[in-house]
PDB file of N, CA and C in Angstrom:
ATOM      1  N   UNK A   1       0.852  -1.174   0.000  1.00  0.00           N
ATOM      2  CA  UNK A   1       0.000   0.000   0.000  1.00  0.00           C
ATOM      3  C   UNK A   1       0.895   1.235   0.000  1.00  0.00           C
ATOM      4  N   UNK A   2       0.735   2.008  -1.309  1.00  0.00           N
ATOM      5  CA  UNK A   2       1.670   3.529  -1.107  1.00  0.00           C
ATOM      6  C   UNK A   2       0.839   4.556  -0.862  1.00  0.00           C
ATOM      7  N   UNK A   3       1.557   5.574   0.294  1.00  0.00           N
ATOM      8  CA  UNK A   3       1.054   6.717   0.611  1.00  0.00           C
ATOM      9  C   UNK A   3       0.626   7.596  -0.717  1.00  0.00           C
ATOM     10  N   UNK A   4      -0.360   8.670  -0.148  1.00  0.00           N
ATOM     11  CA  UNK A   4      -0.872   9.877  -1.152  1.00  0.00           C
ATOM     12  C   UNK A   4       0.362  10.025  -1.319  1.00  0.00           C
ATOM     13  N   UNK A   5       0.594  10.845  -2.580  1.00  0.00           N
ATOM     14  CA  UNK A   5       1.402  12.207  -2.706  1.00  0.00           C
ATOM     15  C   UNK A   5       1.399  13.200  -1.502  1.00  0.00           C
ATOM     16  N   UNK A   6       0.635  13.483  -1.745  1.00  0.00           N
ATOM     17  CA  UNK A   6       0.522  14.493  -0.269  1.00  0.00           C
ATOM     18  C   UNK A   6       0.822  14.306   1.297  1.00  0.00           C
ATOM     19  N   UNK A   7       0.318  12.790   1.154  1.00  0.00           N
ATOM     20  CA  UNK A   7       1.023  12.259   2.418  1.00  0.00           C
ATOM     21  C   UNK A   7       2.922  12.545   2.651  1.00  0.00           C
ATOM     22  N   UNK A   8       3.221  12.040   1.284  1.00  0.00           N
ATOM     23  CA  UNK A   8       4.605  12.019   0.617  1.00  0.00           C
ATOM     24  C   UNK A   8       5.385  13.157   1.074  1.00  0.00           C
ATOM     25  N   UNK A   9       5.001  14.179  -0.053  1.00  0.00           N
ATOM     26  CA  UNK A   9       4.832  16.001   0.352  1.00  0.00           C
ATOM     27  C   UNK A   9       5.646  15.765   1.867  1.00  0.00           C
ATOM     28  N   UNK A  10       4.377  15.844   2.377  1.00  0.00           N
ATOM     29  CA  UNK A  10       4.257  16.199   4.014  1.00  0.00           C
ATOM     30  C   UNK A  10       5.449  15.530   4.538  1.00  0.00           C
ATOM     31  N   UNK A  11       5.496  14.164   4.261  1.00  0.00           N
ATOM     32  CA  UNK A  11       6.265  13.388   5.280  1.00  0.00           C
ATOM     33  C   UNK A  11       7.764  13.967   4.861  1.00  0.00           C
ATOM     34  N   UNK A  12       8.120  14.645   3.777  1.00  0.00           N
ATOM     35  CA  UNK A  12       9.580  14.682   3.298  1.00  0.00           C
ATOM     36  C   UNK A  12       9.525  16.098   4.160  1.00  0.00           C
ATOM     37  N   UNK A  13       9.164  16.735   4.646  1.00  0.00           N
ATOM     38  CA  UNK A  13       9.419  18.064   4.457  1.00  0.00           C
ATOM     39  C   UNK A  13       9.825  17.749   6.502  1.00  0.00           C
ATOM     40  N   UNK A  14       9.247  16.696   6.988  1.00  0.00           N
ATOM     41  CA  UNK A  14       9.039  16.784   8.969  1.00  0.00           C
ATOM     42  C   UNK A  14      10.148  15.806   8.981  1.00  0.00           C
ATOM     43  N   UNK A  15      10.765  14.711   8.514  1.00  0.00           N
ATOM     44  CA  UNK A  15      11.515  13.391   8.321  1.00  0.00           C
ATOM     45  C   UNK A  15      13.134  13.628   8.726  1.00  0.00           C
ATOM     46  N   UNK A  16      13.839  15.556   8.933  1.00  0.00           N
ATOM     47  CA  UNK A  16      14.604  15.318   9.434  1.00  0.00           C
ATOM     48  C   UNK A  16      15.223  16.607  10.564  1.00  0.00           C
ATOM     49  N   UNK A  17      14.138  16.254  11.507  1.00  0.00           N
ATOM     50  CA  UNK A  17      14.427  17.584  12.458  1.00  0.00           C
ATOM     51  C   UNK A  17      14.716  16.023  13.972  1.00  0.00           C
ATOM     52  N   UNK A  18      14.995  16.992  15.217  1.00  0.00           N
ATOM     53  CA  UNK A  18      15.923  16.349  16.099  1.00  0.00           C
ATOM     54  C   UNK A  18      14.666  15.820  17.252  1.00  0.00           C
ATOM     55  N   UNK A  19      13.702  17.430  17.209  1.00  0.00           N
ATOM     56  CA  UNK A  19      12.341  16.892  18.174  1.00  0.00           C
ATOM     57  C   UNK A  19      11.493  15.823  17.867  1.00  0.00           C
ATOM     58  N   UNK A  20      11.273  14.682  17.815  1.00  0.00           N
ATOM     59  CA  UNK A  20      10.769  13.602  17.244  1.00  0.00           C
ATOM     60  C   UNK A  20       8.866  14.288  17.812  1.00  0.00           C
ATOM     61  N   UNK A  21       8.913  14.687  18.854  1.00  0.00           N
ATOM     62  CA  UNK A  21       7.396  14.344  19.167  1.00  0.00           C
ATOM     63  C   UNK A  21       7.237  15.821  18.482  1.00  0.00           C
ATOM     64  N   UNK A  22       7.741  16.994  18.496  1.00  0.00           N
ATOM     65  CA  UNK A  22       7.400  18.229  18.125  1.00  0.00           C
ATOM     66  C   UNK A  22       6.929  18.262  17.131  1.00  0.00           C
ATOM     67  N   UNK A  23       7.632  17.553  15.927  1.00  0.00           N
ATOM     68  CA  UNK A  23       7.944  16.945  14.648  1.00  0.00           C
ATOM     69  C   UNK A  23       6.954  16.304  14.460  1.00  0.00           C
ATOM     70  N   UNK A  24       6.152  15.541  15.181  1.00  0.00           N
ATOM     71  CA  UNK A  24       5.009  14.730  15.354  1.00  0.00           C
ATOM     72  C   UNK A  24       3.986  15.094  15.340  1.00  0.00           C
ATOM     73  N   UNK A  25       3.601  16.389  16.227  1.00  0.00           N
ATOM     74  CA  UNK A  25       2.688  17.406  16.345  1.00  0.00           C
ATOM     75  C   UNK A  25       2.692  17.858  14.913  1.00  0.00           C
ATOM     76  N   UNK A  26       3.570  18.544  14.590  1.00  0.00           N
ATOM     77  CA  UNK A  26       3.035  19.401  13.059  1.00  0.00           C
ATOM     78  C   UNK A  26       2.906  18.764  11.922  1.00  0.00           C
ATOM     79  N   UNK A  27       3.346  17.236  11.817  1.00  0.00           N
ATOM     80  CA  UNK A  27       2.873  16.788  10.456  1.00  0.00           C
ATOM     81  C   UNK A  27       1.707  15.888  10.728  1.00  0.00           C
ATOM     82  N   UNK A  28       1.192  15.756  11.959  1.00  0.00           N
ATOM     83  CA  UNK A  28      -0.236  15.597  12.460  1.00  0.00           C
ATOM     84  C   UNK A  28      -1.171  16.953  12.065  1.00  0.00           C
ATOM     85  N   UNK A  29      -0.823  17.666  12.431  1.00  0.00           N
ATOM     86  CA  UNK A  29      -1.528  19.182  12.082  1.00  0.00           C
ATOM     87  C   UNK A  29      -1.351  19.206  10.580  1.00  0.00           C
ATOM     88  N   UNK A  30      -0.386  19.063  10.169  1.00  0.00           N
ATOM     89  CA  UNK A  30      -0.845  19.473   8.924  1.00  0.00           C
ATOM     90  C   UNK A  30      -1.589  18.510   7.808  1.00  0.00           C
ATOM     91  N   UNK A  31      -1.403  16.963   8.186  1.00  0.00           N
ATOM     92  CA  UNK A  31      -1.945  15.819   7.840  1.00  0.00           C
ATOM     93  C   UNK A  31      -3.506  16.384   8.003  1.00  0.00           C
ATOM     94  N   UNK A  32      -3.995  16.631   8.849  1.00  0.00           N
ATOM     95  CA  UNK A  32      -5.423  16.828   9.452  1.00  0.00           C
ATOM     96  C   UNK A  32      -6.126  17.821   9.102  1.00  0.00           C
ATOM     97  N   UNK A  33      -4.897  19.124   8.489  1.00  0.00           N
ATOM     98  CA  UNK A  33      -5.307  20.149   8.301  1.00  0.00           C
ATOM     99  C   UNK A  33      -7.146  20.362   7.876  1.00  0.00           C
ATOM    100  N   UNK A  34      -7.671  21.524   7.032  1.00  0.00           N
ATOM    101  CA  UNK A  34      -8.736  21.035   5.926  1.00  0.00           C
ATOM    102  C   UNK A  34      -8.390  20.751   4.560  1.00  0.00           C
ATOM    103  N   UNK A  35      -9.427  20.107   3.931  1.00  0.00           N
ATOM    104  CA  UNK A  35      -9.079  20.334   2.577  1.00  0.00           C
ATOM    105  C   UNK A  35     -10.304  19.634   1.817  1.00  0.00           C
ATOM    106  N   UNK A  36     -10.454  20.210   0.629  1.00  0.00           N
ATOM    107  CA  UNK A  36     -11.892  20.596   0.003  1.00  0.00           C
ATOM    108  C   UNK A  36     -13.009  19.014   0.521  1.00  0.00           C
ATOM    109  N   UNK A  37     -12.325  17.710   0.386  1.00  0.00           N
ATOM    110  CA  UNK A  37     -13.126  16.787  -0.201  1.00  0.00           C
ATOM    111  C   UNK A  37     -13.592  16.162   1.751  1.00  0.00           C
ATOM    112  N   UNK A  38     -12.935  16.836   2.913  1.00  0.00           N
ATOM    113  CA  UNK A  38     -13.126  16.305   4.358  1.00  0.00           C
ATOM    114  C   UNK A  38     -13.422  17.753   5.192  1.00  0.00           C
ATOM    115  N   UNK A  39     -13.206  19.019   4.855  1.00  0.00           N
ATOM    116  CA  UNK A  39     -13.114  19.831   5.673  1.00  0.00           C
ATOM    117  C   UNK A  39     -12.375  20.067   6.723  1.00  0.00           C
ATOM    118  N   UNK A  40     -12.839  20.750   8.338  1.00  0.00           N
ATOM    119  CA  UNK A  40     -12.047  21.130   8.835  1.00  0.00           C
ATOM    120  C   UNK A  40     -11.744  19.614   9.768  1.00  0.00           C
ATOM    121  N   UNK A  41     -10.672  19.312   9.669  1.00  0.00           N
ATOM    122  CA  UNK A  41      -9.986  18.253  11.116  1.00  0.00           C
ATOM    123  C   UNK A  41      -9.759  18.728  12.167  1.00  0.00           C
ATOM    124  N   UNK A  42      -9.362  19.928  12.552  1.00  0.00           N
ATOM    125  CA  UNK A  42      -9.020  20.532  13.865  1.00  0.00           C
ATOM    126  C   UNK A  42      -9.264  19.992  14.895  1.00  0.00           C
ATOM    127  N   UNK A  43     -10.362  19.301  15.301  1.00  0.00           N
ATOM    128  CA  UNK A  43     -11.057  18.431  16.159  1.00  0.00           C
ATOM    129  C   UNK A  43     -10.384  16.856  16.346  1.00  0.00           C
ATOM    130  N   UNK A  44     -10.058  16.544  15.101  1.00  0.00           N
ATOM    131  CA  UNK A  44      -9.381  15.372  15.164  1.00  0.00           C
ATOM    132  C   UNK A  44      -7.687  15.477  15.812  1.00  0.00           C
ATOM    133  N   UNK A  45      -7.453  16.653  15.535  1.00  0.00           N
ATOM    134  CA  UNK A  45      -5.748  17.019  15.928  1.00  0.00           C
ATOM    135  C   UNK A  45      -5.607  17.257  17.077  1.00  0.00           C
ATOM    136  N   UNK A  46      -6.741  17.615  18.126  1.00  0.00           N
ATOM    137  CA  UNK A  46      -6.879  18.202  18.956  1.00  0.00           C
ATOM    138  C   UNK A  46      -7.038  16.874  20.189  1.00  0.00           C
ATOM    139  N   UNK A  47      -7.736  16.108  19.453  1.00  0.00           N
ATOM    140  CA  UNK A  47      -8.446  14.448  19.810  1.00  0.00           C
ATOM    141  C   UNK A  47      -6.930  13.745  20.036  1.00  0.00           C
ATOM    142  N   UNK A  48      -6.079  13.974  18.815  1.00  0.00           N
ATOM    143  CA  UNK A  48      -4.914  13.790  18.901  1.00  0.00           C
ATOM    144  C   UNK A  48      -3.536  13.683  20.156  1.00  0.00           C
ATOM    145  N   UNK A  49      -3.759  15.407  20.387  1.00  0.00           N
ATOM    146  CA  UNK A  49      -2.844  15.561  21.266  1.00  0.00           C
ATOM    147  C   UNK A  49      -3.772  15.422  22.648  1.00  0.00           C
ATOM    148  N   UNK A  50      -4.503  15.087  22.557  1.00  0.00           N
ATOM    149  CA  UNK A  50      -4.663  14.750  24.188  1.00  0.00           C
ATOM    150  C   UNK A  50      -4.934  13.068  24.446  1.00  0.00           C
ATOM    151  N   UNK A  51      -5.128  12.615  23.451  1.00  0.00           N
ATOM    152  CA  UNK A  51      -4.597  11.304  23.303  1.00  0.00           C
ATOM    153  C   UNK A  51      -3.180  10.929  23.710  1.00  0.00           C
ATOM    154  N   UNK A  52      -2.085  11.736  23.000  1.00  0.00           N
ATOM    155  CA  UNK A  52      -0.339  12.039  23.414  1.00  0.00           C
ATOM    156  C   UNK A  52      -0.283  12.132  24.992  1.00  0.00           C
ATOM    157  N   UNK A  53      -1.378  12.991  25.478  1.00  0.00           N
ATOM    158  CA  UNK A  53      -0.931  13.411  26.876  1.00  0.00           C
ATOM    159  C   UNK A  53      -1.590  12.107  27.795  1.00  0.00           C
ATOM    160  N   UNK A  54      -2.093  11.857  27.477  1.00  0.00           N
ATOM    161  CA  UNK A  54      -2.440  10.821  28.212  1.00  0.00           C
ATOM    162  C   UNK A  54      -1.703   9.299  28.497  1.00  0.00           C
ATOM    163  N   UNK A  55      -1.391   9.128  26.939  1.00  0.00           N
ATOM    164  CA  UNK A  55      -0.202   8.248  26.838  1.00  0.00           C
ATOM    165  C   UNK A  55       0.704   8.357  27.771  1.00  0.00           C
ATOM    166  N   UNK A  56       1.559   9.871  27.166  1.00  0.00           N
ATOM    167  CA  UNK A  56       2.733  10.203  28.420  1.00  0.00           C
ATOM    168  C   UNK A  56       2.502   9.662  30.143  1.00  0.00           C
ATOM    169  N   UNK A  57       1.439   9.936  30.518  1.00  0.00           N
ATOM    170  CA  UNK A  57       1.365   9.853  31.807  1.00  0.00           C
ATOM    171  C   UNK A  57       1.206   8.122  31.850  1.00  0.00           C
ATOM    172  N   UNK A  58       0.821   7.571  31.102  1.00  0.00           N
ATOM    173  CA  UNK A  58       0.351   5.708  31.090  1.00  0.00           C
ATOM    174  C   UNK A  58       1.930   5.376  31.198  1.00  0.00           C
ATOM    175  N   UNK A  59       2.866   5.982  30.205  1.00  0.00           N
ATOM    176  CA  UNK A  59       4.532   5.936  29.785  1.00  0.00           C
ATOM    177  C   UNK A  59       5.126   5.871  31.147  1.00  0.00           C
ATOM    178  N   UNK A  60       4.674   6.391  31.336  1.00  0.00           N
ATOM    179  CA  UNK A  60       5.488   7.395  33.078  1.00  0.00           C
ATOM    180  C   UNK A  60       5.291   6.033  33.696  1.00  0.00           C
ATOM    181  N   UNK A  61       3.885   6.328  33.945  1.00  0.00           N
ATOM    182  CA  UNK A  61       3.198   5.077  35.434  1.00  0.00           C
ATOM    183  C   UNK A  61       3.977   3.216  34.922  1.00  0.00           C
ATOM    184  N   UNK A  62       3.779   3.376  34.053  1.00  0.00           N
ATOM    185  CA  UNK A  62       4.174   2.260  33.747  1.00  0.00           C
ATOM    186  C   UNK A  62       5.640   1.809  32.764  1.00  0.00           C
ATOM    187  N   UNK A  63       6.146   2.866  33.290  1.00  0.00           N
ATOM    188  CA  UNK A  63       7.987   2.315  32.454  1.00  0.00           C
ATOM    189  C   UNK A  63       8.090   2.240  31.343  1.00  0.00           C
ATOM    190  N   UNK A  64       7.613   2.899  30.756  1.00  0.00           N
ATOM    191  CA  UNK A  64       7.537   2.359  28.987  1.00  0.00           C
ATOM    192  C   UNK A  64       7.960   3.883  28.026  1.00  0.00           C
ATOM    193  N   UNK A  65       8.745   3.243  27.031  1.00  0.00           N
ATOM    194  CA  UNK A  65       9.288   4.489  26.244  1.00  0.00           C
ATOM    195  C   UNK A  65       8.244   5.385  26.070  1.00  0.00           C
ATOM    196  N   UNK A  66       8.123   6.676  26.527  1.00  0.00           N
ATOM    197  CA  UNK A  66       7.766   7.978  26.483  1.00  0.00           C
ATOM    198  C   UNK A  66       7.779   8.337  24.844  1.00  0.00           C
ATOM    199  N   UNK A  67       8.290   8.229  24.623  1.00  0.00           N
ATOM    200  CA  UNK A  67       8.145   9.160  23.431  1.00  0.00           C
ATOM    201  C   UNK A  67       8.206   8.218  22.205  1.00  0.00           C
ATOM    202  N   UNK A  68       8.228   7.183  21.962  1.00  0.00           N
ATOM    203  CA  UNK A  68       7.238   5.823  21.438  1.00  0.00           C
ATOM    204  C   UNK A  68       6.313   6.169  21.618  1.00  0.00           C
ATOM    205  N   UNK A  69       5.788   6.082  22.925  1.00  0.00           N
ATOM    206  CA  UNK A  69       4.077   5.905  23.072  1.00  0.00           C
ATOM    207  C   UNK A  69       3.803   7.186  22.599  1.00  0.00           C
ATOM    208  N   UNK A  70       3.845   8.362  23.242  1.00  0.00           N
ATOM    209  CA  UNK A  70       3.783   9.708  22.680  1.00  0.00           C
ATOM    210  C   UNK A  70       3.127   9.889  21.094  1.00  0.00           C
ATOM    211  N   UNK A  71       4.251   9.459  20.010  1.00  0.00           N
ATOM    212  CA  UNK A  71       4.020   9.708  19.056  1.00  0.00           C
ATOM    213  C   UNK A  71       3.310   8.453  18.259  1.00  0.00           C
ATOM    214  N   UNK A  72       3.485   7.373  18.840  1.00  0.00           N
ATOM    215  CA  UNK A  72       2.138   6.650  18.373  1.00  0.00           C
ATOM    216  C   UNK A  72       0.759   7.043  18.537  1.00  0.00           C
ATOM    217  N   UNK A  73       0.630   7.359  19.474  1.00  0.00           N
ATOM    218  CA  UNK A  73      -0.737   8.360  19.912  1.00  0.00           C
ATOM    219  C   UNK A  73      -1.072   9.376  19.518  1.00  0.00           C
ATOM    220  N   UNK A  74       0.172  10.394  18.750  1.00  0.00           N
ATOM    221  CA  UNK A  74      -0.238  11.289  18.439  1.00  0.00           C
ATOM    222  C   UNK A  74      -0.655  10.857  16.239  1.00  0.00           C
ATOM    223  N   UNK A  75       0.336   9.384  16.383  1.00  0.00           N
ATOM    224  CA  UNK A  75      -0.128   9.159  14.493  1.00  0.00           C
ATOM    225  C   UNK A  75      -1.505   8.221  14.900  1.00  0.00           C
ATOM    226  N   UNK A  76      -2.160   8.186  16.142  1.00  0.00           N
ATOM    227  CA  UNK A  76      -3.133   7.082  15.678  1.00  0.00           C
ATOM    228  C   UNK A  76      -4.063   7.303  14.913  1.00  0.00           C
ATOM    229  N   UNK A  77      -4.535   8.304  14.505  1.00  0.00           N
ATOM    230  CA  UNK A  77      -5.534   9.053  13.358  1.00  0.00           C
ATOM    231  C   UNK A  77      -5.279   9.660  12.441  1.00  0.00           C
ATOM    232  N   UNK A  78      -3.836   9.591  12.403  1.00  0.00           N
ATOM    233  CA  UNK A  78      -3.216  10.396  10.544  1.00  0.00           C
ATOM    234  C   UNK A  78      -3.973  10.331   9.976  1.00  0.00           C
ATOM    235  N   UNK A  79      -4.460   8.898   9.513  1.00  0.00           N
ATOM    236  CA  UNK A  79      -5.037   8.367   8.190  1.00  0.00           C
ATOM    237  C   UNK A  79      -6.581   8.453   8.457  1.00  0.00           C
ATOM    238  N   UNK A  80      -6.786   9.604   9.189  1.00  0.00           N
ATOM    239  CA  UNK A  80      -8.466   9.761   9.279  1.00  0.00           C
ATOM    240  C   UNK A  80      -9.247  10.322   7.782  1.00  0.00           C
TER     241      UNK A  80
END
């Protein structure tokens, strides 16, 4: 299965900065952004990062890579 173009786009442009979760946040945001044929996502990005925060604290309580879980949580709806 190959990504959109646009997915493509997106992913080349976030693929080499140092903040992995920061990095995570904005090509979530911009993945989600609007666009003509779904409208606005904002809601979904938003669904997103507090999904992330919640993780973090599960990460914490329970020993487990932080920022793995983090940014799995924050791609679990890319492909909305």
């Amino acid at each position: 299965m190959s990504l959109s173009e646009r997915a493509l786009e997106i992913l080349d442009r976030y693929n080499k900065t140092e903040d992995v979760i920061e990095t995570t946040k904005k090509f979530v945001y911009e993945m989600l952004g609007p666009t003509p044929d779904r409208g606005d996502m904002l809601y979904r990005y938003e669904h997103s990062i507090r999904v992330a925060e919640n993780g973090r604290m599960i990460a914490i309580a329970e020993n487990l890579p932080v920022t793995d879980t983090v940014v799995a949580c924050l791609l679990h709806d890319v492909g909305y």
